[in-house]
C-alpha atoms as a PDB file:
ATOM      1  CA  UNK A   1      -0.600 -11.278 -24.383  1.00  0.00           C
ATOM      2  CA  UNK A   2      -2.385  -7.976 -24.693  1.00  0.00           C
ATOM      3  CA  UNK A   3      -0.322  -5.408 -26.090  1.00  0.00           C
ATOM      4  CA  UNK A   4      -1.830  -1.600 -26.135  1.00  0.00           C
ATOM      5  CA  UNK A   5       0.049   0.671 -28.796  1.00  0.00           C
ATOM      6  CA  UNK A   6      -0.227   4.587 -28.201  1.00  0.00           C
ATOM      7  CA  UNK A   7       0.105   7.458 -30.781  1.00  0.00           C
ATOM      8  CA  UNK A   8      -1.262   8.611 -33.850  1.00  0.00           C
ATOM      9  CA  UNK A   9       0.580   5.804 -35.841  1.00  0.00           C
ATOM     10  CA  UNK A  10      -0.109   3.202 -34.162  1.00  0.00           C
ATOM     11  CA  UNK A  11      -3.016   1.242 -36.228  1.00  0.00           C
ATOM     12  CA  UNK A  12      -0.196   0.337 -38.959  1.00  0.00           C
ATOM     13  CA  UNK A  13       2.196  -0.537 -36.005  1.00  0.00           C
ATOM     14  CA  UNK A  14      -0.270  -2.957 -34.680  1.00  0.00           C
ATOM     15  CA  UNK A  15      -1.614  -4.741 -38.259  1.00  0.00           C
ATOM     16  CA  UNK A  16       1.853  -5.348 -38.940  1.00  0.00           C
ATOM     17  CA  UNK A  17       3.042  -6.773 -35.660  1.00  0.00           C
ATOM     18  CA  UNK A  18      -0.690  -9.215 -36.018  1.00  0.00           C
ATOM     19  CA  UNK A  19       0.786  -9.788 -39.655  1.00  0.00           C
ATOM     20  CA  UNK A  20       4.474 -10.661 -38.553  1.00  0.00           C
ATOM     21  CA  UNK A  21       2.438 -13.751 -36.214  1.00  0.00           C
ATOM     22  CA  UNK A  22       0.814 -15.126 -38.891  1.00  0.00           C
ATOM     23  CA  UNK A  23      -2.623 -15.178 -40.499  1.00  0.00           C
ATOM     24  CA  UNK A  24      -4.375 -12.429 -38.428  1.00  0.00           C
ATOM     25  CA  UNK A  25      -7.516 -10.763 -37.944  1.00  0.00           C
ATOM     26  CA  UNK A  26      -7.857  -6.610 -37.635  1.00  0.00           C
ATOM     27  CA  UNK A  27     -10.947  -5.329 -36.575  1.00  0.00           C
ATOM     28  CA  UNK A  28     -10.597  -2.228 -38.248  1.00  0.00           C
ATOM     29  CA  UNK A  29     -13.158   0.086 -36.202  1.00  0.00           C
ATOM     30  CA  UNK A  30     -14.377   3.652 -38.242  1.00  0.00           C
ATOM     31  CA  UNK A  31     -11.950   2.569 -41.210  1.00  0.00           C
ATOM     32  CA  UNK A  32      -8.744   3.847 -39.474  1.00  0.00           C
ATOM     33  CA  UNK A  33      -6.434   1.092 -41.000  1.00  0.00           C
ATOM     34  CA  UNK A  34      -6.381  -0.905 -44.459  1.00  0.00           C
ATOM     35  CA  UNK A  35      -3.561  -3.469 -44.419  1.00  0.00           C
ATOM     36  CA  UNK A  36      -3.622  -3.243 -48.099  1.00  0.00           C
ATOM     37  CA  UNK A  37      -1.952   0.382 -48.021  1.00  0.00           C
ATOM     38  CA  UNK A  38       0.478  -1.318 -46.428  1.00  0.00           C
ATOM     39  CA  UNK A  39       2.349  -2.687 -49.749  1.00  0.00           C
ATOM     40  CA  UNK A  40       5.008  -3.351 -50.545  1.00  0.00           C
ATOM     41  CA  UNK A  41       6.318  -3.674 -46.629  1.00  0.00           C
ATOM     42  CA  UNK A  42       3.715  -6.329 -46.496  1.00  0.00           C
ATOM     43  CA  UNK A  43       3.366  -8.487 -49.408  1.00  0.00           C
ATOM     44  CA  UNK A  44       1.474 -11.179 -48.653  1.00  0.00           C
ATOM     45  CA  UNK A  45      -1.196  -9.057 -46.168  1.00  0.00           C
ATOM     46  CA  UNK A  46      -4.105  -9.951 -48.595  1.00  0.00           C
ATOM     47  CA  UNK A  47      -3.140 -13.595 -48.150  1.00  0.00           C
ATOM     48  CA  UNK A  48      -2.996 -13.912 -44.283  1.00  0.00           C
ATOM     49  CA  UNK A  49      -4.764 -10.444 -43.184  1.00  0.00           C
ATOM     50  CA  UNK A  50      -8.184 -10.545 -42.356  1.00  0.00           C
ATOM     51  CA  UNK A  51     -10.342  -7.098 -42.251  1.00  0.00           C
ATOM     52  CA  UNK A  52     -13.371  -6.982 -40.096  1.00  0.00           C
ATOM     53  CA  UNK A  53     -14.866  -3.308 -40.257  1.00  0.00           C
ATOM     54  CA  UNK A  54     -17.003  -2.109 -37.864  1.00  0.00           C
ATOM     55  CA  UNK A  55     -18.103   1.509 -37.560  1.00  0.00           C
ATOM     56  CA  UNK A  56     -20.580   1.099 -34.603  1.00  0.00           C
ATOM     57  CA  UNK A  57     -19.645   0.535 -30.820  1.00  0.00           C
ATOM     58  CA  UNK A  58     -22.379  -1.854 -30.018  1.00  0.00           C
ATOM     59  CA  UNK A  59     -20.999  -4.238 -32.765  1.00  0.00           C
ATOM     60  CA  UNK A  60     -17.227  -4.115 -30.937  1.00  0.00           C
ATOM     61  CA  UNK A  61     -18.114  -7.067 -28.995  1.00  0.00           C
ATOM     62  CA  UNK A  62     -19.186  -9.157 -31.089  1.00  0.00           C
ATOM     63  CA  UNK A  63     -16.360  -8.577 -33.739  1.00  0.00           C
ATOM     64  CA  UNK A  64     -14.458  -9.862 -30.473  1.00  0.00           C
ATOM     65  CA  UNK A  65     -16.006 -12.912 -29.944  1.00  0.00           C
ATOM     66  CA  UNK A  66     -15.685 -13.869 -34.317  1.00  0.00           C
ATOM     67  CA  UNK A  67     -11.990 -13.990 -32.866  1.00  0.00           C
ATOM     68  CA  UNK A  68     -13.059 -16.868 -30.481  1.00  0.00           C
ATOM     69  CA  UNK A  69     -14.120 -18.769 -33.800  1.00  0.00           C
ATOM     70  CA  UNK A  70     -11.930 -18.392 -36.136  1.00  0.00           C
ATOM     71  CA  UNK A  71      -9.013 -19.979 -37.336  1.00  0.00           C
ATOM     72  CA  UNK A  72      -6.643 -16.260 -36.376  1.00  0.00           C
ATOM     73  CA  UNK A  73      -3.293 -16.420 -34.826  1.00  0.00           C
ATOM     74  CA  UNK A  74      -3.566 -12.562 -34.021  1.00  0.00           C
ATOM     75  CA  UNK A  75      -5.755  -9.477 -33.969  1.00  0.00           C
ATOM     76  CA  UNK A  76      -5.534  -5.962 -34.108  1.00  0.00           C
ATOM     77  CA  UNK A  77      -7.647  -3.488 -33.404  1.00  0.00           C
ATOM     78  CA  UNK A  78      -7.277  -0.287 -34.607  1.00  0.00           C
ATOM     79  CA  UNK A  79      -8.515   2.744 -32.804  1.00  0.00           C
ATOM     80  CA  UNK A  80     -11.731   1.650 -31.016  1.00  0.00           C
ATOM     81  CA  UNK A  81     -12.207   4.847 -29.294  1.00  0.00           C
ATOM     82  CA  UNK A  82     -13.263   6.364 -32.988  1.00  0.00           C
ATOM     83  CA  UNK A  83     -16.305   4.444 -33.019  1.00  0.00           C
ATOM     84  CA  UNK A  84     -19.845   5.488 -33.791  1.00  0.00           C
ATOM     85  CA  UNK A  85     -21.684   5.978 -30.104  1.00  0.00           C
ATOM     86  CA  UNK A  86     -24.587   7.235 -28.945  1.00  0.00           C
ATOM     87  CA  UNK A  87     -24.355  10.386 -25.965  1.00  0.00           C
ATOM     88  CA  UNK A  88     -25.099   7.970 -23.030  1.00  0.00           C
ATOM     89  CA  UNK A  89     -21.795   7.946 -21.402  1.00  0.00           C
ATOM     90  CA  UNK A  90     -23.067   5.151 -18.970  1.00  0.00           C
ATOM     91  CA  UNK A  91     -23.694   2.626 -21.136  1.00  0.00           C
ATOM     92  CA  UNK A  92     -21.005   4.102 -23.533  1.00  0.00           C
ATOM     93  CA  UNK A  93     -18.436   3.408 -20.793  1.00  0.00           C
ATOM     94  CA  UNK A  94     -20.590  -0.277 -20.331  1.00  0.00           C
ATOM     95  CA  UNK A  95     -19.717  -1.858 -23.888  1.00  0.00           C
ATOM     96  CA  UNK A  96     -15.893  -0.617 -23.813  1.00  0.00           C
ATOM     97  CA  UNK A  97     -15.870  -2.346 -20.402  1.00  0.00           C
ATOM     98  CA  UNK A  98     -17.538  -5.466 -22.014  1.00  0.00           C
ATOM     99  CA  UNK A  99     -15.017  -5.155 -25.322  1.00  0.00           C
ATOM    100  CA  UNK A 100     -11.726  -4.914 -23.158  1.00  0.00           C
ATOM    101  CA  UNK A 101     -12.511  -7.674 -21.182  1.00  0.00           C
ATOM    102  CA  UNK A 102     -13.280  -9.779 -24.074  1.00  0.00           C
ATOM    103  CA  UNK A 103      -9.864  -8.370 -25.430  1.00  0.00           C
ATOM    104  CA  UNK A 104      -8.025  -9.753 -22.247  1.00  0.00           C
ATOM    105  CA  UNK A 105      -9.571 -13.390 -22.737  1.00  0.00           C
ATOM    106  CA  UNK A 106      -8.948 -13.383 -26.258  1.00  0.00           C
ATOM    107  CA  UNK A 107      -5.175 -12.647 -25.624  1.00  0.00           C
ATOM    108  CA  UNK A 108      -4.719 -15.771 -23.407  1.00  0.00           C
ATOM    109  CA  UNK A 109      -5.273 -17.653 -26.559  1.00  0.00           C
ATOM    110  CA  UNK A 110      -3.200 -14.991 -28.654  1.00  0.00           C
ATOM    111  CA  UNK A 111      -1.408 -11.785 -29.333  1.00  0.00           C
ATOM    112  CA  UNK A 112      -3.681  -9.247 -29.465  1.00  0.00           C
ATOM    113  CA  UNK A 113      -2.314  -5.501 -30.265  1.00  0.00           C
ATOM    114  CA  UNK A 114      -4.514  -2.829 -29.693  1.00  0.00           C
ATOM    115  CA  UNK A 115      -3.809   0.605 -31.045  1.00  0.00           C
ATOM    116  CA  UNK A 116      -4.438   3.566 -28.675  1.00  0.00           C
ATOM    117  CA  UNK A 117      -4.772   7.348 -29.459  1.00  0.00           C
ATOM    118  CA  UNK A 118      -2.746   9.179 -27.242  1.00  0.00           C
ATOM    119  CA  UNK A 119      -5.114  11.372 -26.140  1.00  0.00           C
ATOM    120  CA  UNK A 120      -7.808   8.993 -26.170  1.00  0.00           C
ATOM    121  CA  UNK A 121     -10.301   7.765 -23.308  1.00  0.00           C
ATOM    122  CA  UNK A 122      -9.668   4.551 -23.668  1.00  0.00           C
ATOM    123  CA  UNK A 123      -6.459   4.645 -22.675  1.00  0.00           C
ATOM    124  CA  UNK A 124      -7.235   4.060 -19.406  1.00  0.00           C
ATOM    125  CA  UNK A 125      -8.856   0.939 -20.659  1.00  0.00           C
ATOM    126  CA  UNK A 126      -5.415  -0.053 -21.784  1.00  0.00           C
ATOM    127  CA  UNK A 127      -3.639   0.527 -18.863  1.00  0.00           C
ATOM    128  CA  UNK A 128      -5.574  -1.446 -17.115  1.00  0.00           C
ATOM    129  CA  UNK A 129      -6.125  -4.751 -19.151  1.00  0.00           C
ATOM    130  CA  UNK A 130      -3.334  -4.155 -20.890  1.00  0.00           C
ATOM    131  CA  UNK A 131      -0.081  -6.769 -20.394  1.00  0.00           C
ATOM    132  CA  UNK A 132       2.243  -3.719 -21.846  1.00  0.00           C
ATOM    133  CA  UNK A 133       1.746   0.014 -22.479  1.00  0.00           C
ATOM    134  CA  UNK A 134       3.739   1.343 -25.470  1.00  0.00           C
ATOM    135  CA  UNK A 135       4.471   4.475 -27.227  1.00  0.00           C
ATOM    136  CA  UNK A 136       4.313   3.801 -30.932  1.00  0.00           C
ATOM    137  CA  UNK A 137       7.925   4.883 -32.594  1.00  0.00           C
ATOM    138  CA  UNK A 138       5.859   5.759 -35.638  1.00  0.00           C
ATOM    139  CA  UNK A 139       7.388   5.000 -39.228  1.00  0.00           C
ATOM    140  CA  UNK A 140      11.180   4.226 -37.787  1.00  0.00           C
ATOM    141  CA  UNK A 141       9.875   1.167 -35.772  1.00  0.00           C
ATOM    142  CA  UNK A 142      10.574  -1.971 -37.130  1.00  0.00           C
ATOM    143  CA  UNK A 143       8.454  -5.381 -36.851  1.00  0.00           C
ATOM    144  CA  UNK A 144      10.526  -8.241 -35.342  1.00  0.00           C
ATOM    145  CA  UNK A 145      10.677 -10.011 -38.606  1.00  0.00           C
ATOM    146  CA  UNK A 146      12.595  -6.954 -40.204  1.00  0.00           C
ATOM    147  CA  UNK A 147      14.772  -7.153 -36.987  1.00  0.00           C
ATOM    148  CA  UNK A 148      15.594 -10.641 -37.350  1.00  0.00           C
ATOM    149  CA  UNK A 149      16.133 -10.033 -41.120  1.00  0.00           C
ATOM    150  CA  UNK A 150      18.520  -7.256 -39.900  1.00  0.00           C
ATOM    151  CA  UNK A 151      20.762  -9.654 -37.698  1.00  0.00           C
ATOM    152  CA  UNK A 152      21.165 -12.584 -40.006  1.00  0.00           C
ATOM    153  CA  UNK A 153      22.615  -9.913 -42.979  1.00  0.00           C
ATOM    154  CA  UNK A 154      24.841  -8.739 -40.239  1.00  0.00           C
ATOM    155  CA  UNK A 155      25.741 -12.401 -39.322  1.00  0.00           C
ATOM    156  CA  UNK A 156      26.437 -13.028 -43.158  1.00  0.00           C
ATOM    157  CA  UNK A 157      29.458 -11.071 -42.844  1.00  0.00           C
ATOM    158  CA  UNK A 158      30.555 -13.644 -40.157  1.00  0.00           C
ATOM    159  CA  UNK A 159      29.696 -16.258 -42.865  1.00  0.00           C
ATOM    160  CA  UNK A 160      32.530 -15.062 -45.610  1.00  0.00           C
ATOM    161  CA  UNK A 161      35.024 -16.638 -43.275  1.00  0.00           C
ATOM    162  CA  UNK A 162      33.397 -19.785 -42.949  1.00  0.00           C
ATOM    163  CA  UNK A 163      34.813 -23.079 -44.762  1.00  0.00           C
ATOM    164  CA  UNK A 164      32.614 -24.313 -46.903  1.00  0.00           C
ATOM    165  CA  UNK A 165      31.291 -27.505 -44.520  1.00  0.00           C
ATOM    166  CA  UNK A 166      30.618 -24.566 -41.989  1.00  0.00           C
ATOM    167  CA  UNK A 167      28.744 -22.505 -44.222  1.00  0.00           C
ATOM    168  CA  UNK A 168      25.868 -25.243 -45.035  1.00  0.00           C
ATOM    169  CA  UNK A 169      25.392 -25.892 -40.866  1.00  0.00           C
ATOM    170  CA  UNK A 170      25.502 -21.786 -41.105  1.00  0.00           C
ATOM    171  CA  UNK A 171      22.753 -21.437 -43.404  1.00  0.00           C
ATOM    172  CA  UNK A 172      20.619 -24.580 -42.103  1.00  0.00           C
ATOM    173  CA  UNK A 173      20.505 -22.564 -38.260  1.00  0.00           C
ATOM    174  CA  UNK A 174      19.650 -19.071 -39.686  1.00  0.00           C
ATOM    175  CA  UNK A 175      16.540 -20.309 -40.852  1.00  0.00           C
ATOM    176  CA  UNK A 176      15.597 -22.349 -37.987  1.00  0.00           C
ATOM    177  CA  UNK A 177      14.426 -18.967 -36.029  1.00  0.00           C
ATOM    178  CA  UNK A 178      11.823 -18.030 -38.803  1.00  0.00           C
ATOM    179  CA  UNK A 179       9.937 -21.050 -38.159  1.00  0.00           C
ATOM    180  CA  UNK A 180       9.159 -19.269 -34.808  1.00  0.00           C
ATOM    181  CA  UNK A 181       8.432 -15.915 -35.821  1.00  0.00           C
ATOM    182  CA  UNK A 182       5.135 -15.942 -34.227  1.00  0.00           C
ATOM    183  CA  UNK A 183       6.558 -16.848 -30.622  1.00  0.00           C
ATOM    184  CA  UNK A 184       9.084 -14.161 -31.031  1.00  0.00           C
ATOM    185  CA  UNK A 185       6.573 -11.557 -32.005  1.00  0.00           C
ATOM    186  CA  UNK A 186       4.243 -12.563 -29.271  1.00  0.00           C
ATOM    187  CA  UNK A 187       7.401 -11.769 -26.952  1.00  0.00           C
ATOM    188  CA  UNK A 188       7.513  -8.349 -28.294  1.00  0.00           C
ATOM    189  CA  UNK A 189      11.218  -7.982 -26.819  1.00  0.00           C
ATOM    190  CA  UNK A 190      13.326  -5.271 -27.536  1.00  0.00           C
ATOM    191  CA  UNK A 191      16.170  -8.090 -27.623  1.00  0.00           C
ATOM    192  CA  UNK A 192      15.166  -9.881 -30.075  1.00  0.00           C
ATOM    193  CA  UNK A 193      18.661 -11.469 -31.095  1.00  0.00           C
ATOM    194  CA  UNK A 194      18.520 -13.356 -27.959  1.00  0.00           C
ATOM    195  CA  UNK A 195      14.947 -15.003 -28.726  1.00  0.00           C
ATOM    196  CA  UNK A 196      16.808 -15.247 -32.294  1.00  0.00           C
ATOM    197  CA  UNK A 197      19.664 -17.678 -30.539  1.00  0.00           C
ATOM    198  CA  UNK A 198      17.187 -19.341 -28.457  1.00  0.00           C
ATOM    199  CA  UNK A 199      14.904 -20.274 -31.377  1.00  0.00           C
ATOM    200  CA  UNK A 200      18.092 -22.304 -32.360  1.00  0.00           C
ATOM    201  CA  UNK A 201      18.789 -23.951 -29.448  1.00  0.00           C
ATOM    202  CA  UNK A 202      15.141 -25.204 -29.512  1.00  0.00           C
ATOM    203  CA  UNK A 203      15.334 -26.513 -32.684  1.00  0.00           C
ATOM    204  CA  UNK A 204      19.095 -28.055 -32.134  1.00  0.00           C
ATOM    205  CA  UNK A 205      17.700 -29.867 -29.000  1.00  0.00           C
ATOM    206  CA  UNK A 206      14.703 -31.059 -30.668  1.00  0.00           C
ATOM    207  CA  UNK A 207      16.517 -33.056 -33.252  1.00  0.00           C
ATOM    208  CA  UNK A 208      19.164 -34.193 -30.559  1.00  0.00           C
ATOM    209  CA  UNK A 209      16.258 -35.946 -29.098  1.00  0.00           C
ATOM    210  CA  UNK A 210      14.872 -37.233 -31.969  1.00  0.00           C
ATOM    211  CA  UNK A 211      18.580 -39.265 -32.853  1.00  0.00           C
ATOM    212  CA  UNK A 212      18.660 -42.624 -32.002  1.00  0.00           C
ATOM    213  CA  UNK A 213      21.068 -43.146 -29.150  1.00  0.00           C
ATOM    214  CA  UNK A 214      23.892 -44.914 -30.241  1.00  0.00           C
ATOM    215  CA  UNK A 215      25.105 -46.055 -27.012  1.00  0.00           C
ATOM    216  CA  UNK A 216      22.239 -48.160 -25.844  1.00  0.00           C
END
């Protein structure tokens, strides 16, 4: 999927959602974003971040295709439209085209986020390769592993009820949906409980299958 992020804040909106996937590449274009700053709301970024900084526009596709080879479960790119360029809109216009398209093939093999200046040219770019348009809700918007992190405190209320036997199965399922963090990212839902609950069924079918039927 091919996500496009608009607004001034968007290049830390984007290298966290690539972050919340999983070890991620940003191709950081003009030194807009440093994962780094990102601390302490990100504290393994140096571990599973990956910075690739390019300042030029004719070196945008290639720092596409190093996606193709590497061992990334996400990229961002942060503000592309900032780019060195020479004044030949033509061929300016000719290596964006070339860049986004890359973008789109590279998001059939994963989430790519994109970060868009509002009142940047290349939004047009997003809206049309582009699998969602969003407005970035600057510093109050959350990554879906904060969200998730948000619902199972709430649900921990729901736990000081529990008997005791209930409260290990309890525990054991809350975890289960971490282990897909990256698919619910990906899905970039606004209802992300419900990808929360399915990640358990998943999980709770899987090892039903994998149990020897008794029967036969």
């Amino acid at each position: 999927m091919l996500v496009a992020v608009l607004g001034e804040d968007s290049c830390r909106d984007v290298v966290l959602r690539a972050i919340d996937v999983g070890v991620c590449g940003v191709i950081d274009c003009a030194n807009t974003a440093d994962p780094h700053t990102f601390f302490p709301l990100v504290e393994d970024a140096v571990e599973q971040c990956f910075v690739l900084s390019i300042d030029l526009l004719y070196s945008f596709p290639d720092a596409v295709r190093t996606a193709f080879a590497s061992d990334w479960v996400a990229v961002a790119v942060t503000f592309p439209g900032r780019l060195f360029h020479y004044q030949d809109a033509a061929e300016n216009a000719e290596v964006f085209l070339q860049s986004w398209e890359l973008l789109k093939k590279l998001s059939l093999r994963m989430p790519v986020f994109v970060s868009v200046r509002s009142d940047d040219a290349q939004r047009a770019f997003a809206q049309r390769f582009a699998d969602r348009v969003e407005e970035c809700m600057g510093h109050t918007s959350k990554s879906q592993k904060h969200v998730m992190e948000d619902l199972v405190r709430e649900l921990r209320r729901y736990r000081e009820v529990l008997s005791p036997e209930d409260r290990v199965v309890f525990d054991e399922l809350v975890e289960k949906p971490f282990s897909r963090l990256g698919a619910v990212t990906h899905a970039s839902s606004l209802h992300t409980w419900a990808f929360f609950v399915l990640s358990i069924l998943i999980e709770e079918k899987k090892r039903s299958s994998r149990q020897p039927d008794v029967c036969s």
